[in-house]
C-alpha atoms as a PDB file:
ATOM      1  CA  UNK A   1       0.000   0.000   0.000  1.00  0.00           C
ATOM      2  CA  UNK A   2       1.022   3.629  -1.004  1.00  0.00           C
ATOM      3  CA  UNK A   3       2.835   5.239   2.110  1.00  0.00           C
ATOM      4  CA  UNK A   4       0.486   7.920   1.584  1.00  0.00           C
ATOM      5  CA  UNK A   5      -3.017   6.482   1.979  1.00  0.00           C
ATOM      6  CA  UNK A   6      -4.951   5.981   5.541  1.00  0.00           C
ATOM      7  CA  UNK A   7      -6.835   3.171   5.456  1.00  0.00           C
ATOM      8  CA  UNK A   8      -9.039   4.869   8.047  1.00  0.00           C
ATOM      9  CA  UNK A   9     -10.229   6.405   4.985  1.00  0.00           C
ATOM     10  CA  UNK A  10     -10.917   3.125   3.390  1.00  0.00           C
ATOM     11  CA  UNK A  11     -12.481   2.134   5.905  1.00  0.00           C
ATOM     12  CA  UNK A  12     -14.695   5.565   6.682  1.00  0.00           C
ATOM     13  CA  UNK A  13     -15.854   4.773   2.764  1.00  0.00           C
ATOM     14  CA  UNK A  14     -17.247   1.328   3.238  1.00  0.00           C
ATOM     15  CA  UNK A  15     -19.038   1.780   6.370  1.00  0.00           C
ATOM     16  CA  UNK A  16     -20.688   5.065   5.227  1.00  0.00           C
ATOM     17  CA  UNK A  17     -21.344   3.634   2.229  1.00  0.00           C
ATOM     18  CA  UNK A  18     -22.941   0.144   3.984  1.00  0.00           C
ATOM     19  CA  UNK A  19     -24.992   2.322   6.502  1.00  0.00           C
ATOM     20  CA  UNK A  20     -26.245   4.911   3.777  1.00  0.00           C
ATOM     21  CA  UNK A  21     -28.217   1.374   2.343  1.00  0.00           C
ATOM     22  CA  UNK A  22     -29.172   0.388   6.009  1.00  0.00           C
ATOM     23  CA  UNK A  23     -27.002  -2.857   5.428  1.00  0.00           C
ATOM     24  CA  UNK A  24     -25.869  -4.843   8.434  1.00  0.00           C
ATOM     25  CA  UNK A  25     -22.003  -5.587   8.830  1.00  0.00           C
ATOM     26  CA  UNK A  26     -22.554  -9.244   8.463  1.00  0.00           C
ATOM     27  CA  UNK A  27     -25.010  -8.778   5.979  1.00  0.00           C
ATOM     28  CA  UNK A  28     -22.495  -7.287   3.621  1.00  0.00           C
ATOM     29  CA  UNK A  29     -19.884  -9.938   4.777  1.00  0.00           C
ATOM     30  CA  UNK A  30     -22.542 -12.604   4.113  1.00  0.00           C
ATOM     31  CA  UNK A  31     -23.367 -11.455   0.661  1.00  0.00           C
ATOM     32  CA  UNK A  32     -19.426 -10.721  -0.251  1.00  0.00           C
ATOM     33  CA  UNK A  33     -18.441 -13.880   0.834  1.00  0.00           C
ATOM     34  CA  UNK A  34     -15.893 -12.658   3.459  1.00  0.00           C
ATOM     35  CA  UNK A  35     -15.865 -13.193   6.832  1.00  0.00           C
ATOM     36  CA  UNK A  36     -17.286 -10.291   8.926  1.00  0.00           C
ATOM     37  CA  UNK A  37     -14.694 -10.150  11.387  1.00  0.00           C
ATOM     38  CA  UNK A  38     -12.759  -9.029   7.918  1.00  0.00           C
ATOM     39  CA  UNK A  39     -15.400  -6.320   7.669  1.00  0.00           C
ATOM     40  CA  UNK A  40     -15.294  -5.068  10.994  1.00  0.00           C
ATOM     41  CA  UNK A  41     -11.379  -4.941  10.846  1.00  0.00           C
ATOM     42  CA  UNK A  42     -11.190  -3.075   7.616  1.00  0.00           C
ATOM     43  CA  UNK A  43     -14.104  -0.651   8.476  1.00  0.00           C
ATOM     44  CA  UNK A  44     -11.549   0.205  11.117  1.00  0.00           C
ATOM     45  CA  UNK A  45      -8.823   0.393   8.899  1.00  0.00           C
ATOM     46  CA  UNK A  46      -6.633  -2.239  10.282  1.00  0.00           C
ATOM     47  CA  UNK A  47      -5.577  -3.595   6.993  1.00  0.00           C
ATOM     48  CA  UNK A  48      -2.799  -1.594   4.963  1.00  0.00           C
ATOM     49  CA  UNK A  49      -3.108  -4.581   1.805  1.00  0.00           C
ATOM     50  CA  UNK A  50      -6.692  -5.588   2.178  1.00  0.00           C
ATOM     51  CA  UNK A  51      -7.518  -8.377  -0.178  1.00  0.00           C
ATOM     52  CA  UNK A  52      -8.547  -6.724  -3.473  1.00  0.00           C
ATOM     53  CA  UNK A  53     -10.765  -9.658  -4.357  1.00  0.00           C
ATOM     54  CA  UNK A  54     -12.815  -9.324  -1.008  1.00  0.00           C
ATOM     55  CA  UNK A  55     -12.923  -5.459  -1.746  1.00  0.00           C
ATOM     56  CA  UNK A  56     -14.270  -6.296  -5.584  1.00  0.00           C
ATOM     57  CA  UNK A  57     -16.553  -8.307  -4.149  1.00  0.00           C
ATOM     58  CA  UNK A  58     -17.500  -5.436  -0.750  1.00  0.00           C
ATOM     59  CA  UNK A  59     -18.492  -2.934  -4.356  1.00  0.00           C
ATOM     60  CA  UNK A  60     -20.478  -5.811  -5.592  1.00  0.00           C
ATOM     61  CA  UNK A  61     -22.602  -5.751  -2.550  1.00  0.00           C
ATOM     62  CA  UNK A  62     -22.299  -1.885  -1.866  1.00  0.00           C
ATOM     63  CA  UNK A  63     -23.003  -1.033  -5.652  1.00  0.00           C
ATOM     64  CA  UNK A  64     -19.809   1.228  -5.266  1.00  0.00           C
ATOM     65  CA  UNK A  65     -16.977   1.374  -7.884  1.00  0.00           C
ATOM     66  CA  UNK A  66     -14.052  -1.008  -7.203  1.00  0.00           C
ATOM     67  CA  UNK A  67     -11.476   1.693  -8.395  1.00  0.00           C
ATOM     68  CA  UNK A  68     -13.195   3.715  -5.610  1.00  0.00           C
ATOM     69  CA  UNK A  69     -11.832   1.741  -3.041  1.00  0.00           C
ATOM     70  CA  UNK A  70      -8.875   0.178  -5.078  1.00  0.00           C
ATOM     71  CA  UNK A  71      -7.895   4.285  -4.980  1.00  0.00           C
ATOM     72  CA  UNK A  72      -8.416   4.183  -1.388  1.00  0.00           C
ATOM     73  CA  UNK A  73      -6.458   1.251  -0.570  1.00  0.00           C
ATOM     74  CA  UNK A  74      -3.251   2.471  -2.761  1.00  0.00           C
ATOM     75  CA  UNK A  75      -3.854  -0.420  -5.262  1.00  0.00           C
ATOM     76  CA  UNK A  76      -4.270   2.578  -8.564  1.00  0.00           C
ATOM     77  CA  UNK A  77      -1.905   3.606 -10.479  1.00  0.00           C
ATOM     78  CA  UNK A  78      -2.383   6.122 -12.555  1.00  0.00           C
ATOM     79  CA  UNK A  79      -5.149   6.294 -15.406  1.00  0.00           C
ATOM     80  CA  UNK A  80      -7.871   4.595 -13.305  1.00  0.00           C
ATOM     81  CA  UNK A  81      -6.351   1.534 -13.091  1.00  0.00           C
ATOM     82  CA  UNK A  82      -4.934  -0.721 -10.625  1.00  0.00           C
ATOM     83  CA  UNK A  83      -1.148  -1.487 -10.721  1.00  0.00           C
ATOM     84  CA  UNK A  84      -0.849  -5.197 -12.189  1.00  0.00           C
ATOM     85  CA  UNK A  85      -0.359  -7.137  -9.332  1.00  0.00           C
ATOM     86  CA  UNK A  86      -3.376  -6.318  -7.506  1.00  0.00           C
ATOM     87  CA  UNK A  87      -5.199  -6.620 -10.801  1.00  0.00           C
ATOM     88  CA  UNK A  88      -4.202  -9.978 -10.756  1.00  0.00           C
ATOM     89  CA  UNK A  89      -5.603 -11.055  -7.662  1.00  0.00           C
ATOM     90  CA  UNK A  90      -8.751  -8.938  -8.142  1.00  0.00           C
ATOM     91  CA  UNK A  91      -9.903 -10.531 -11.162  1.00  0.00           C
ATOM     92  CA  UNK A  92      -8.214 -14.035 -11.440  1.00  0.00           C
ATOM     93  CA  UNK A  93      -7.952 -16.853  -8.213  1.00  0.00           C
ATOM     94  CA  UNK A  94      -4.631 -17.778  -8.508  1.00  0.00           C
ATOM     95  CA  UNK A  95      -1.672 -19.342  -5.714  1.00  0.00           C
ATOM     96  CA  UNK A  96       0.643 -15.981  -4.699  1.00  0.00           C
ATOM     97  CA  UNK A  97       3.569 -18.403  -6.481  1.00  0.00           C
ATOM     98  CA  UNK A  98       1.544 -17.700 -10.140  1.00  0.00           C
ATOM     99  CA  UNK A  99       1.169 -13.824  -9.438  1.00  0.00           C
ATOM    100  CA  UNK A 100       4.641 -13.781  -8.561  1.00  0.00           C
ATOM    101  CA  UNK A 101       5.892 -15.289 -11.817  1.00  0.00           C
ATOM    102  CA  UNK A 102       3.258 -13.502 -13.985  1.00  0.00           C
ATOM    103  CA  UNK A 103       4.492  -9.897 -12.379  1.00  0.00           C
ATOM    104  CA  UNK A 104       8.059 -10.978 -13.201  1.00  0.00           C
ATOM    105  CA  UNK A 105       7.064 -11.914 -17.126  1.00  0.00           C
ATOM    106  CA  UNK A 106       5.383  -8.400 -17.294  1.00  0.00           C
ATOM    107  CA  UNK A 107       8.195  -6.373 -15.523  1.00  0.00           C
ATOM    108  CA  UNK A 108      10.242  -8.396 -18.523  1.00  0.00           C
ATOM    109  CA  UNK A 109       8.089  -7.681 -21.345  1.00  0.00           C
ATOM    110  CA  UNK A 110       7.967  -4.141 -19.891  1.00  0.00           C
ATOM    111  CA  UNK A 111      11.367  -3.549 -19.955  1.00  0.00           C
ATOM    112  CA  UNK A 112      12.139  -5.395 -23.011  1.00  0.00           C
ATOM    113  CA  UNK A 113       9.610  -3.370 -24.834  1.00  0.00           C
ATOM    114  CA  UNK A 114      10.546   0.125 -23.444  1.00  0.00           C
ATOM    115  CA  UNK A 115       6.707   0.542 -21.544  1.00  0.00           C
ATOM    116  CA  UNK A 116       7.041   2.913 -18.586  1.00  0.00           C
ATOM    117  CA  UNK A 117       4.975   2.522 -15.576  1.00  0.00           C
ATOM    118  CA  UNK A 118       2.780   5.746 -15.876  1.00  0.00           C
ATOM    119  CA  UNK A 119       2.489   5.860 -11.951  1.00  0.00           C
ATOM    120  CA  UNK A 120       6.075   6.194 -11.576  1.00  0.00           C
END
């Protein structure tokens, strides 16, 4: 996470945004898929890397953008979108081993092909 975001913010964001629908904590947790302890502890912004599949899944529920709270959570980079890694694990269930070795091909194929991270 970006040295420069609070997840008390984060956390500020999903809880105002779960009471503005009159949604129970576990409710959302139940309907995410995550457990609400996990709720709780991010509404209080305990996590500095919360899990950006469980907060794809918190928008779902909270019919809020993910690159709302990706933003909040340090996960963009610049354009609207989220740096790779966290991309990866967003949209795609795979063992931290396979992210690891996907984010090393890219860095590759980034360098090899002069891209520049636009964040940087």
């Amino acid at each position: 996470m970006d040295n420069n975001v609070d997840s008390n913010q984060l956390g500020k964001y999903v809880k105002k945004a779960r009471l503005q629908q009159g949604l129970s904590l576990r409710r959302v947790a139940t309907a995410a898929g995550v457990d609400p302890a996990w709720v709780s502890r991010l509404e209080r912004g305990e996590y500095s890397s919360p899990d950006p599949r469980h907060l794809r899944e918190i928008a779902r529920v909270l019919e809020i953008q993910t690159a709302d709270l990706f933003t909040l959570a340090g996960y963009q980079g610049s354009e609207g979108l989220p740096a790779f890694s966290p991309y990866l694990r967003a949209r795609y269930n795979l063992p931290p081993e396979a992210i690891e070795q996907l984010n090393a091909h890219f860095e590759l194929l980034s360098e090899k092909y002069g891209a520049e991270d636009p964040s940087s």
